[in-house]
PDB file of N, CA and C in Angstrom:
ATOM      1  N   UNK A   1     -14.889   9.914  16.041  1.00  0.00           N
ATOM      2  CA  UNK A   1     -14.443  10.894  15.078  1.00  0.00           C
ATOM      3  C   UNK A   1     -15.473  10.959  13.967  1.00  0.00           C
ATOM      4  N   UNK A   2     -15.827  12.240  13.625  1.00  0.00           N
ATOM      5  CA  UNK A   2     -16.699  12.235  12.635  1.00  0.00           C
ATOM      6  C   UNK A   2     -16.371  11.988  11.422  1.00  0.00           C
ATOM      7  N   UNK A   3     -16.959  11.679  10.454  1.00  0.00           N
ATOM      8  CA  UNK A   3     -16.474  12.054   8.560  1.00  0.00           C
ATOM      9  C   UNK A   3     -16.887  13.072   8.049  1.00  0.00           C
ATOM     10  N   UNK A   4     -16.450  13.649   6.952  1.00  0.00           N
ATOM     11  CA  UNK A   4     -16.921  14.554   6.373  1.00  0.00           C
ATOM     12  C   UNK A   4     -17.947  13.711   5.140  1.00  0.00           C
ATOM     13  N   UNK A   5     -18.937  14.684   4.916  1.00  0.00           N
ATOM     14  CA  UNK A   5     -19.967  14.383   3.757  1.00  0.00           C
ATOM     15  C   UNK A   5     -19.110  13.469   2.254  1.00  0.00           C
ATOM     16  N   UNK A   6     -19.244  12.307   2.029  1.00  0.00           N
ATOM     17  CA  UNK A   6     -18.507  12.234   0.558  1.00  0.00           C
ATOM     18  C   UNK A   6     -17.413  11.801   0.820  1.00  0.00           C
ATOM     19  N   UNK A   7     -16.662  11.078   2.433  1.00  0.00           N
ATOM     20  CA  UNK A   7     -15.311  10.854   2.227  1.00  0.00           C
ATOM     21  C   UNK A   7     -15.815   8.890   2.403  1.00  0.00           C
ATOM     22  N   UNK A   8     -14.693   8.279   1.887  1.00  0.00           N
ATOM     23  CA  UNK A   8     -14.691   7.147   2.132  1.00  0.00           C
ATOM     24  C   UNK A   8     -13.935   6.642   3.529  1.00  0.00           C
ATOM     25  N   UNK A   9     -14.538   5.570   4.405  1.00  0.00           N
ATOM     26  CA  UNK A   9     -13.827   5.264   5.089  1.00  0.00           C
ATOM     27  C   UNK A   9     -12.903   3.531   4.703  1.00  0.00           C
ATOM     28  N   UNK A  10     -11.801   3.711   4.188  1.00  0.00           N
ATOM     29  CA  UNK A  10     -10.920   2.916   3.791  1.00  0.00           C
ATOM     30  C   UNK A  10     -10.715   1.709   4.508  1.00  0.00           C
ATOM     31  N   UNK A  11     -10.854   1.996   6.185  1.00  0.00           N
ATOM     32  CA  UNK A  11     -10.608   1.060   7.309  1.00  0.00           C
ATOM     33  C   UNK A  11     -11.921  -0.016   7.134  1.00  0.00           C
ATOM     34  N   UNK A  12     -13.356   0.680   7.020  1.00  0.00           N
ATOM     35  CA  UNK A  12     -14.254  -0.676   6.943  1.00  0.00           C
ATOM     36  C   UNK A  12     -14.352  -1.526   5.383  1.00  0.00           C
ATOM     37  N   UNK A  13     -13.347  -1.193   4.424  1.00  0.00           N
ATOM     38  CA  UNK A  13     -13.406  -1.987   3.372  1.00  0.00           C
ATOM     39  C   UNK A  13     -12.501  -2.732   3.260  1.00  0.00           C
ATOM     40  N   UNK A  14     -11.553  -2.449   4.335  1.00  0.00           N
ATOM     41  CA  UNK A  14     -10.436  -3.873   4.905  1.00  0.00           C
ATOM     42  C   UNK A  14     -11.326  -5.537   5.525  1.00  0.00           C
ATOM     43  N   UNK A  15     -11.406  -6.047   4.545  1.00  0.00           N
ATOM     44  CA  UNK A  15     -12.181  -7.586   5.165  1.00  0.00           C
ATOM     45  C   UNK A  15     -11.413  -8.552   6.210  1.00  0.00           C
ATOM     46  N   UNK A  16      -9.755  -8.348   6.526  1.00  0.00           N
ATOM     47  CA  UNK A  16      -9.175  -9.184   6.740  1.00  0.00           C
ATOM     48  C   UNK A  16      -7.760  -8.568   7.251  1.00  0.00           C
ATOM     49  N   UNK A  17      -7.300  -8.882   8.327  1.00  0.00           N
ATOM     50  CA  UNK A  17      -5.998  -8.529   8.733  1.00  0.00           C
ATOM     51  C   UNK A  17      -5.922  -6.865   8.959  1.00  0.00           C
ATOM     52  N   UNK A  18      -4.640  -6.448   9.857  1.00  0.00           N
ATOM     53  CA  UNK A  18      -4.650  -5.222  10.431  1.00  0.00           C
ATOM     54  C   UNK A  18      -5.123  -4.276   9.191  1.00  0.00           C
ATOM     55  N   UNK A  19      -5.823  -2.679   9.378  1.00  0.00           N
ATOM     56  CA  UNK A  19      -6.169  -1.957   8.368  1.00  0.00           C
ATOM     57  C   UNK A  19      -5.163  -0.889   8.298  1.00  0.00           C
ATOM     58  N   UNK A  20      -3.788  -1.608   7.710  1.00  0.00           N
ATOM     59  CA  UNK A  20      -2.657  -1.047   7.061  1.00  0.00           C
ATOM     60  C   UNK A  20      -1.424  -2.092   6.094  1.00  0.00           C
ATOM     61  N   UNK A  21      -0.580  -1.554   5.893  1.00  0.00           N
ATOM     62  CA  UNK A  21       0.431  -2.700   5.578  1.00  0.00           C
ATOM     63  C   UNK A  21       1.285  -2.935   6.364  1.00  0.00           C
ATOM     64  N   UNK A  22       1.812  -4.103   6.678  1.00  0.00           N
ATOM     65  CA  UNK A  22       2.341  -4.845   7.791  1.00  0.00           C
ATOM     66  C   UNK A  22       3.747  -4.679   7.352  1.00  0.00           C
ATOM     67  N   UNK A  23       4.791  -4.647   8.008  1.00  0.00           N
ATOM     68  CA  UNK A  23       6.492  -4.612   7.879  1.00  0.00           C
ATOM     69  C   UNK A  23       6.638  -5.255   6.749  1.00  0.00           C
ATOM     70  N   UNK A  24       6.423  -6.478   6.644  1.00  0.00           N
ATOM     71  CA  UNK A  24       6.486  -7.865   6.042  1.00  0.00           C
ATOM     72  C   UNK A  24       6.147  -7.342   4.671  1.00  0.00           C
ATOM     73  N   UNK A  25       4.498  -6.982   4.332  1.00  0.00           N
ATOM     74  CA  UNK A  25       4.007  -6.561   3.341  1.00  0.00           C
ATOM     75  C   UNK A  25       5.051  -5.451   3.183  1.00  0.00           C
ATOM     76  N   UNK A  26       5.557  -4.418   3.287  1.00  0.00           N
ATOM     77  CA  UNK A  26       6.268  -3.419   2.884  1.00  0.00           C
ATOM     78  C   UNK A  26       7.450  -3.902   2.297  1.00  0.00           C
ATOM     79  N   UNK A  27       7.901  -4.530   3.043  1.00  0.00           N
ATOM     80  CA  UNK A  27       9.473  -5.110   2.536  1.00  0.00           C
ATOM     81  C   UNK A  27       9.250  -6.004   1.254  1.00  0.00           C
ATOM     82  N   UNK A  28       8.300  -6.733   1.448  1.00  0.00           N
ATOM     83  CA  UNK A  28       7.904  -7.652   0.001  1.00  0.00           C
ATOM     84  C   UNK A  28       7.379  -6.880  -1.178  1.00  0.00           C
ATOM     85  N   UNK A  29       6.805  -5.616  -0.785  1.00  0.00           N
ATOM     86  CA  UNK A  29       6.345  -4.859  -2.306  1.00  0.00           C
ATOM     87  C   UNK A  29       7.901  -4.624  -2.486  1.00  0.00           C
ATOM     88  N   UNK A  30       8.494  -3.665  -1.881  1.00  0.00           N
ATOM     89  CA  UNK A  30       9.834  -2.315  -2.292  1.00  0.00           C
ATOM     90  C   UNK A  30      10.848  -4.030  -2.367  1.00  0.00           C
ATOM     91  N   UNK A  31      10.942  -4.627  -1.754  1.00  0.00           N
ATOM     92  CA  UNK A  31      11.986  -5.659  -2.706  1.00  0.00           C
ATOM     93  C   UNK A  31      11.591  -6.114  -4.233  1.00  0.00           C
ATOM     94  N   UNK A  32      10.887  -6.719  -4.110  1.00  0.00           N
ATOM     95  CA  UNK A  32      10.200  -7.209  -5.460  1.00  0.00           C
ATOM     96  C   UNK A  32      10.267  -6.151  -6.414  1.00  0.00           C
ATOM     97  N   UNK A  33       9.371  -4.909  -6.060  1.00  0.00           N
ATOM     98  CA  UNK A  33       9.536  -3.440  -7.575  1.00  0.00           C
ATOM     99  C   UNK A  33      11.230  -3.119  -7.580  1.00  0.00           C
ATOM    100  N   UNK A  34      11.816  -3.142  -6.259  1.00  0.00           N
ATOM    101  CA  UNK A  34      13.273  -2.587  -6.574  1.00  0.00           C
ATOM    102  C   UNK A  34      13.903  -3.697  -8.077  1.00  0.00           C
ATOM    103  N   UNK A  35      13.766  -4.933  -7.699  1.00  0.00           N
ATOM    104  CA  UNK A  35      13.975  -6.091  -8.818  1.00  0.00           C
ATOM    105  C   UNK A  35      13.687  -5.552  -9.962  1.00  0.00           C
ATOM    106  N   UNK A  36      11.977  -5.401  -9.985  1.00  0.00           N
ATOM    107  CA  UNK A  36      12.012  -5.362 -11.523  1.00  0.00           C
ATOM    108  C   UNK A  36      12.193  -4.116 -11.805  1.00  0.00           C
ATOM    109  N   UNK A  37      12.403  -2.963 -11.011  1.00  0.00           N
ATOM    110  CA  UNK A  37      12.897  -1.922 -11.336  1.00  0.00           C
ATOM    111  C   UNK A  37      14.932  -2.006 -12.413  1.00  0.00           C
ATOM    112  N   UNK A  38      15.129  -2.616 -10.933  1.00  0.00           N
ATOM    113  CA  UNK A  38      16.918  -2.897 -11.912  1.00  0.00           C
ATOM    114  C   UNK A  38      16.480  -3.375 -12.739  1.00  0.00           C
ATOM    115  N   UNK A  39      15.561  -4.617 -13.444  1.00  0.00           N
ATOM    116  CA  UNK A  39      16.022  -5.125 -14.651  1.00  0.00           C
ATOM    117  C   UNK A  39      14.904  -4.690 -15.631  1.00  0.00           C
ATOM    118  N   UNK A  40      14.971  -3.394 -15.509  1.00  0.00           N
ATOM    119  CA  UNK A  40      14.280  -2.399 -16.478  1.00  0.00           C
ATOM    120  C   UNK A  40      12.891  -2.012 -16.727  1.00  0.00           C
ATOM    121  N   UNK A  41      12.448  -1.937 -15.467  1.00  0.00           N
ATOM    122  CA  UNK A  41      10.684  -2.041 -15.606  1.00  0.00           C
ATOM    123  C   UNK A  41      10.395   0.027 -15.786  1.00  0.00           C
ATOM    124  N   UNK A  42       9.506   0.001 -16.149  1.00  0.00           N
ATOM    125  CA  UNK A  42       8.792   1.606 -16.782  1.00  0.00           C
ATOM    126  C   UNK A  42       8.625   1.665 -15.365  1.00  0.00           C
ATOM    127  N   UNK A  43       9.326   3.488 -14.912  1.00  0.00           N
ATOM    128  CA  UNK A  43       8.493   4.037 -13.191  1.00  0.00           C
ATOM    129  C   UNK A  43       7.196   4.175 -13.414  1.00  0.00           C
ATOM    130  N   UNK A  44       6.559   4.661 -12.126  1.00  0.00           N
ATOM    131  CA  UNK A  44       5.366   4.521 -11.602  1.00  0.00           C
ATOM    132  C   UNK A  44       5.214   5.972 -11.294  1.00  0.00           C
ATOM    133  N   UNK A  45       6.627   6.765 -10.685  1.00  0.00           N
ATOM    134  CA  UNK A  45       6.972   8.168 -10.555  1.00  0.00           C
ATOM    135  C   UNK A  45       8.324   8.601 -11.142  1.00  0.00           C
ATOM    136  N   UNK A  46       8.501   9.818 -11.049  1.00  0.00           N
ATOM    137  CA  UNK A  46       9.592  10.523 -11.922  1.00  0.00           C
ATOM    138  C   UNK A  46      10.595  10.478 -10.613  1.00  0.00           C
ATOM    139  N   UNK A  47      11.842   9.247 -10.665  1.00  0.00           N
ATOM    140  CA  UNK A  47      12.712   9.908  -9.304  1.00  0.00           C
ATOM    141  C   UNK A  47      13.250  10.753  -9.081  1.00  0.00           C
ATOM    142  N   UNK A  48      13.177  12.079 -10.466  1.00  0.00           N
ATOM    143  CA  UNK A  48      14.685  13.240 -10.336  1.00  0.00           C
ATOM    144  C   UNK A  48      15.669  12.276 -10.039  1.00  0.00           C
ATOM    145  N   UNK A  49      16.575  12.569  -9.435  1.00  0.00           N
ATOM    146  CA  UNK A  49      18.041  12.220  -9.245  1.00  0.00           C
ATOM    147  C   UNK A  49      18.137  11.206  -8.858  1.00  0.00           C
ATOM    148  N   UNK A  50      17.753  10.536  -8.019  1.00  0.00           N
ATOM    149  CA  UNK A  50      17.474   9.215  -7.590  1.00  0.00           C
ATOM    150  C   UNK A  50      18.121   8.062  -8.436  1.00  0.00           C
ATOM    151  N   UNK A  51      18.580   7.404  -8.140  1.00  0.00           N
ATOM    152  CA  UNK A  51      19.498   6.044  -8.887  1.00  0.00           C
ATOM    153  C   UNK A  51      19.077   4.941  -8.178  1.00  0.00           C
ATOM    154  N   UNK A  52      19.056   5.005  -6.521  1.00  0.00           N
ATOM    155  CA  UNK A  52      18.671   3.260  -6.136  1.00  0.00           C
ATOM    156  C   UNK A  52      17.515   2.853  -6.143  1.00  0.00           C
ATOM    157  N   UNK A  53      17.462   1.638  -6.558  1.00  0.00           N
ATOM    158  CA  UNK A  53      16.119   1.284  -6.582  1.00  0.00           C
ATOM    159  C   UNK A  53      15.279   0.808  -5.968  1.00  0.00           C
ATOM    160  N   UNK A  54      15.598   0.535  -4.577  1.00  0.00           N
ATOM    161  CA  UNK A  54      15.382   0.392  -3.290  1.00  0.00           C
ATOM    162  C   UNK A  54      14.520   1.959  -2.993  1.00  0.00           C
ATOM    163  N   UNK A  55      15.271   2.664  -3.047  1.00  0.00           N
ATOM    164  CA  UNK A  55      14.560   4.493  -2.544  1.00  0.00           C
ATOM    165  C   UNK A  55      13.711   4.549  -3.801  1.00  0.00           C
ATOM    166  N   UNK A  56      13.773   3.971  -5.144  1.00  0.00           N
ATOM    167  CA  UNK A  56      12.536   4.617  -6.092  1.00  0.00           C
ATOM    168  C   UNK A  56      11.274   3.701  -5.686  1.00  0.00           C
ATOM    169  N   UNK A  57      11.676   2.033  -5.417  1.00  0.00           N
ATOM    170  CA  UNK A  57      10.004   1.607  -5.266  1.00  0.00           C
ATOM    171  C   UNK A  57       9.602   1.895  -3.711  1.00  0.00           C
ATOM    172  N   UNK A  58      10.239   2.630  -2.913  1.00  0.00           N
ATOM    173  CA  UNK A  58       9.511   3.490  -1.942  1.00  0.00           C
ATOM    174  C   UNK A  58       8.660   4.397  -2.165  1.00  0.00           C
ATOM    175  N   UNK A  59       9.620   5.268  -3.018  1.00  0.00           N
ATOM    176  CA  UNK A  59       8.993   6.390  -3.536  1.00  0.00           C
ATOM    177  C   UNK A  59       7.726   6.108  -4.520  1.00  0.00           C
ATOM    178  N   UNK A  60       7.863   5.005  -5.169  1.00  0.00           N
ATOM    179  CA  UNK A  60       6.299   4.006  -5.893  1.00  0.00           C
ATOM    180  C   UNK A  60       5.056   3.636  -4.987  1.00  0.00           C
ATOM    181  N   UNK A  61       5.745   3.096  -3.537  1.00  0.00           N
ATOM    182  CA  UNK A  61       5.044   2.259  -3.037  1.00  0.00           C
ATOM    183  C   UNK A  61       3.931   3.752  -2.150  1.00  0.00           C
ATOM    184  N   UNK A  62       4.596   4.515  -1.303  1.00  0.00           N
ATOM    185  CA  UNK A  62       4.086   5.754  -0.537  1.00  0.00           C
ATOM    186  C   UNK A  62       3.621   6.205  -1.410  1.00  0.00           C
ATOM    187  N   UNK A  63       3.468   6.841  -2.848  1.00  0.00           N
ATOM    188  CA  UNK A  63       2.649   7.690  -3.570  1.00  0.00           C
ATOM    189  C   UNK A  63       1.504   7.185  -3.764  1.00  0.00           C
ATOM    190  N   UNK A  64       1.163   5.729  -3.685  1.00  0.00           N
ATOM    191  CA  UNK A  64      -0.097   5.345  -4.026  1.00  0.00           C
ATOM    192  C   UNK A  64      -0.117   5.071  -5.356  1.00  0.00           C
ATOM    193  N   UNK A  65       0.609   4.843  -6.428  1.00  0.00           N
ATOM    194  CA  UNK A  65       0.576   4.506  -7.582  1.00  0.00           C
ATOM    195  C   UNK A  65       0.942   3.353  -8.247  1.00  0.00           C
ATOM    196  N   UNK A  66       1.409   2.338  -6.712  1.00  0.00           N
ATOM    197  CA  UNK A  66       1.747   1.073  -7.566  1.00  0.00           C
ATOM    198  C   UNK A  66       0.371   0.639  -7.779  1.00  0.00           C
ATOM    199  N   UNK A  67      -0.251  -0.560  -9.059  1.00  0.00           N
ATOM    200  CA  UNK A  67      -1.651  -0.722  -9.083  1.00  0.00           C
ATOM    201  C   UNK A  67      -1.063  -2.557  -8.639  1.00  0.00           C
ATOM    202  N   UNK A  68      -1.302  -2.214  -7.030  1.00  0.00           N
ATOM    203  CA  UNK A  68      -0.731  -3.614  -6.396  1.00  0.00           C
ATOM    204  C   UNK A  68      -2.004  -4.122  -5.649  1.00  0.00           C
ATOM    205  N   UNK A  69      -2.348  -5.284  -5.331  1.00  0.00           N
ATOM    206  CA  UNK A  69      -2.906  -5.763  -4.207  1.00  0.00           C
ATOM    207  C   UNK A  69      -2.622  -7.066  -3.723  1.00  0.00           C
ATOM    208  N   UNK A  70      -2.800  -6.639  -2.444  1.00  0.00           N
ATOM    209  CA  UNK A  70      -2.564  -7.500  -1.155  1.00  0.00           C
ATOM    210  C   UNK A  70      -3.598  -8.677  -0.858  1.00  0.00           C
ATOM    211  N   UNK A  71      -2.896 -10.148  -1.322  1.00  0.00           N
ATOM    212  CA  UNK A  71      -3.978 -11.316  -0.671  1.00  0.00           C
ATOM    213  C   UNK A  71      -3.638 -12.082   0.608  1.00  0.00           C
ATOM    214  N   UNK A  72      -4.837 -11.833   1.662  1.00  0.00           N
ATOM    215  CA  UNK A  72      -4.385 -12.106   2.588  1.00  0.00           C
ATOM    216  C   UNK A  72      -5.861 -13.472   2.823  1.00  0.00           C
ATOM    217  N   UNK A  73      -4.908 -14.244   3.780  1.00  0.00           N
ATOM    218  CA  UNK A  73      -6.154 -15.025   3.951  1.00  0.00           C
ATOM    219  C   UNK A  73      -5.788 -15.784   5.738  1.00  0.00           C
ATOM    220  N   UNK A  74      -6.617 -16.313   6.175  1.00  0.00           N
ATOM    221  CA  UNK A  74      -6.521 -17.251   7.826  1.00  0.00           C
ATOM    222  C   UNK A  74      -6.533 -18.538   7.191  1.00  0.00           C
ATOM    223  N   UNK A  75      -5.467 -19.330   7.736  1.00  0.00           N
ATOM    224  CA  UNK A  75      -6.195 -20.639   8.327  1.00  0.00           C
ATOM    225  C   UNK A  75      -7.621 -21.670   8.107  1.00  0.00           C
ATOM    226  N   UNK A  76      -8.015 -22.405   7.284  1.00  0.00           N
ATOM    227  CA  UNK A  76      -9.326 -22.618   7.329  1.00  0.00           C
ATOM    228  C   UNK A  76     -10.446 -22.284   7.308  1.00  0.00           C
ATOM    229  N   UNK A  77     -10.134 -20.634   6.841  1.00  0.00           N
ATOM    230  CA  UNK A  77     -11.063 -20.029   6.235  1.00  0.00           C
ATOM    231  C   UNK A  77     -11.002 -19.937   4.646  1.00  0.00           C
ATOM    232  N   UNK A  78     -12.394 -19.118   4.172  1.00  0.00           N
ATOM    233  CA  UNK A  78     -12.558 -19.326   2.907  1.00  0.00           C
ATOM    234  C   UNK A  78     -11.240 -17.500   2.094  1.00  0.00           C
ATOM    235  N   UNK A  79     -10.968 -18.135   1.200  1.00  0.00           N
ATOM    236  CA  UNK A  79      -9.610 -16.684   0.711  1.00  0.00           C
ATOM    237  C   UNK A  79     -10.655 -15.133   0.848  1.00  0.00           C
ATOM    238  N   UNK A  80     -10.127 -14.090   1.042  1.00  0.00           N
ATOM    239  CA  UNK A  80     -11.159 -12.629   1.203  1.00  0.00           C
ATOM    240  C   UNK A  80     -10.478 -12.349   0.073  1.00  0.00           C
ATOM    241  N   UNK A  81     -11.273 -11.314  -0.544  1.00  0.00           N
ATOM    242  CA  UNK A  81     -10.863 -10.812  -2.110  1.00  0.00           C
ATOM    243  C   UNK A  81      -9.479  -9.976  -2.021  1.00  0.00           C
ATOM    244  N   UNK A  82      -8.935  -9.812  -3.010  1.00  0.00           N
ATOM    245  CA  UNK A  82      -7.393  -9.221  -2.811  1.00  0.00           C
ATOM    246  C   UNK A  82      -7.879  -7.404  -2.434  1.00  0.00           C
ATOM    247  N   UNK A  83      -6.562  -7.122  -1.249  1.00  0.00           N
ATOM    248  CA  UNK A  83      -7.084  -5.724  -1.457  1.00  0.00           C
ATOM    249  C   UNK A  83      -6.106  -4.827  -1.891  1.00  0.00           C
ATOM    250  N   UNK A  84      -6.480  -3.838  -2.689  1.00  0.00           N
ATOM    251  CA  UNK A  84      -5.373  -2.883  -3.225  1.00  0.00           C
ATOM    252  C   UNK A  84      -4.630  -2.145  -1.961  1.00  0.00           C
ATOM    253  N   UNK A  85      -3.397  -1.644  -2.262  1.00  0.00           N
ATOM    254  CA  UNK A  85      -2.287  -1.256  -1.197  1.00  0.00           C
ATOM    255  C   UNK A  85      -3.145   0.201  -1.255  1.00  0.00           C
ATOM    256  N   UNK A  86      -3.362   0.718  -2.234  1.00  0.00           N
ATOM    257  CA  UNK A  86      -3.682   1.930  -2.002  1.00  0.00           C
ATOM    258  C   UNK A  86      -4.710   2.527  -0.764  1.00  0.00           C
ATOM    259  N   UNK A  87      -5.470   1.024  -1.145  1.00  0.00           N
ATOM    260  CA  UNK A  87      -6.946   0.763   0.289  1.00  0.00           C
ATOM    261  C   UNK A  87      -6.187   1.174   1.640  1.00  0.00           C
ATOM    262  N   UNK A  88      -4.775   0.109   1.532  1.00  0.00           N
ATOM    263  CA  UNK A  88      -3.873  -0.180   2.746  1.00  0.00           C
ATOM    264  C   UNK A  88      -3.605   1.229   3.528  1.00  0.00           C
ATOM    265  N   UNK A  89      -2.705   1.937   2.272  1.00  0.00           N
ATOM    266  CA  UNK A  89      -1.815   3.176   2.802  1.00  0.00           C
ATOM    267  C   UNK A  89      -2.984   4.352   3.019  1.00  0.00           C
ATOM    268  N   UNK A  90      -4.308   4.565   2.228  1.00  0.00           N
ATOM    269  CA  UNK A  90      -5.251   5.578   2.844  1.00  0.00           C
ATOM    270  C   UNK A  90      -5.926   5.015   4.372  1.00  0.00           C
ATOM    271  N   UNK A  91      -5.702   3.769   4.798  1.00  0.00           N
ATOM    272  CA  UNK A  91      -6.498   3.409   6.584  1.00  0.00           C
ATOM    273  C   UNK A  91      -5.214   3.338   6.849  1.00  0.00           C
ATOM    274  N   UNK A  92      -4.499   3.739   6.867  1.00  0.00           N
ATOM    275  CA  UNK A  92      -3.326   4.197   7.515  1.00  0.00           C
ATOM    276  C   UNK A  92      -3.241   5.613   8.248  1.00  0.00           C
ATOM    277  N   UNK A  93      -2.862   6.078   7.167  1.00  0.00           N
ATOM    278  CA  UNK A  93      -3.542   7.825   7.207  1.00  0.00           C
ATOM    279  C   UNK A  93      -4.973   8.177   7.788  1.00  0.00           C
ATOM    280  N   UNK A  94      -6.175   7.110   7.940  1.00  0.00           N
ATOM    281  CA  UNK A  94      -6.855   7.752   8.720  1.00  0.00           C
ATOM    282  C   UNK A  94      -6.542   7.329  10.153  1.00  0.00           C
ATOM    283  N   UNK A  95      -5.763   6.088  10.338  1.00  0.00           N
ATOM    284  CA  UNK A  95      -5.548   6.577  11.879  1.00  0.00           C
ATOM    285  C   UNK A  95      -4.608   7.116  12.353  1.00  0.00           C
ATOM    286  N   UNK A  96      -4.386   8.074  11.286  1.00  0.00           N
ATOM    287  CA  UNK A  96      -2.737   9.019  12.359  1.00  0.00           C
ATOM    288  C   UNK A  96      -3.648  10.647  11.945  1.00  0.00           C
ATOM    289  N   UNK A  97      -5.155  10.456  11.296  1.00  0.00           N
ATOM    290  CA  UNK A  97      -5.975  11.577  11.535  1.00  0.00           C
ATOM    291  C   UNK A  97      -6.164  12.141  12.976  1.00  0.00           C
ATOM    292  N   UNK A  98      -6.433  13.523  12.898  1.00  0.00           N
ATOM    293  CA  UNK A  98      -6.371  13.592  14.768  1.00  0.00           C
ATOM    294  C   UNK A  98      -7.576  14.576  14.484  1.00  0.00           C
ATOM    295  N   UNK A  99      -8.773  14.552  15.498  1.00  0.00           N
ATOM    296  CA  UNK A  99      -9.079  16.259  15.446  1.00  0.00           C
ATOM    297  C   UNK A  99      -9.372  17.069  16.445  1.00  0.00           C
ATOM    298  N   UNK A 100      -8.851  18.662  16.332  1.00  0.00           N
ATOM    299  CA  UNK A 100      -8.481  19.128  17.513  1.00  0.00           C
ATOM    300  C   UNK A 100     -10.084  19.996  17.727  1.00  0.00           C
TER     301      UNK A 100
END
């Protein structure tokens, strides 16, 4: 697949582990923000109507605006630098890119 002039590819600045967020990783951001969401943390987005806080740090986590990162490391190796989710959720999106 080609790139276009000027785009980043997100997938080769993943140093470590699959180039997305893993179940595990998902459930551990949107639990954790839902938390400090109930006990009064400033949004990240505007929920409109929205009340649970479970569906708002979704709605945090998919927009790309939590300023989160992910440390992942192996076994007896040396730690790889933390990587932002945002890194995560754009090599995501490029592999559900298609071109016809």
């Amino acid at each position: 697949m080609s790139e276009a002039i000027g785009t980043t590819s997100y997938k080769k600045k993943i140093p470590i582990g699959p180039p997305r967020l893993t179940d595990f990783e998902k459930a551990k951001i949107i639990g954790i923000r839902a938390i400090q969401i109930q006990m009064g943390s400033p949004l990240f987005v505007n929920p409109g109507n929205v009340k649970d806080p479970i569906k708002i740090a979704e709605m945090e986590l998919y927009s790309g605006k939590l300023p989160l990162s992910i440390k992942r490391s192996l076994p007896g190796k040396e730690d790889a630098p933390p990587i932002p989710v945002k890194w995560l959720l754009e090599a995501e999106k490029e592999d559900l890119r298609i071109e016809l």
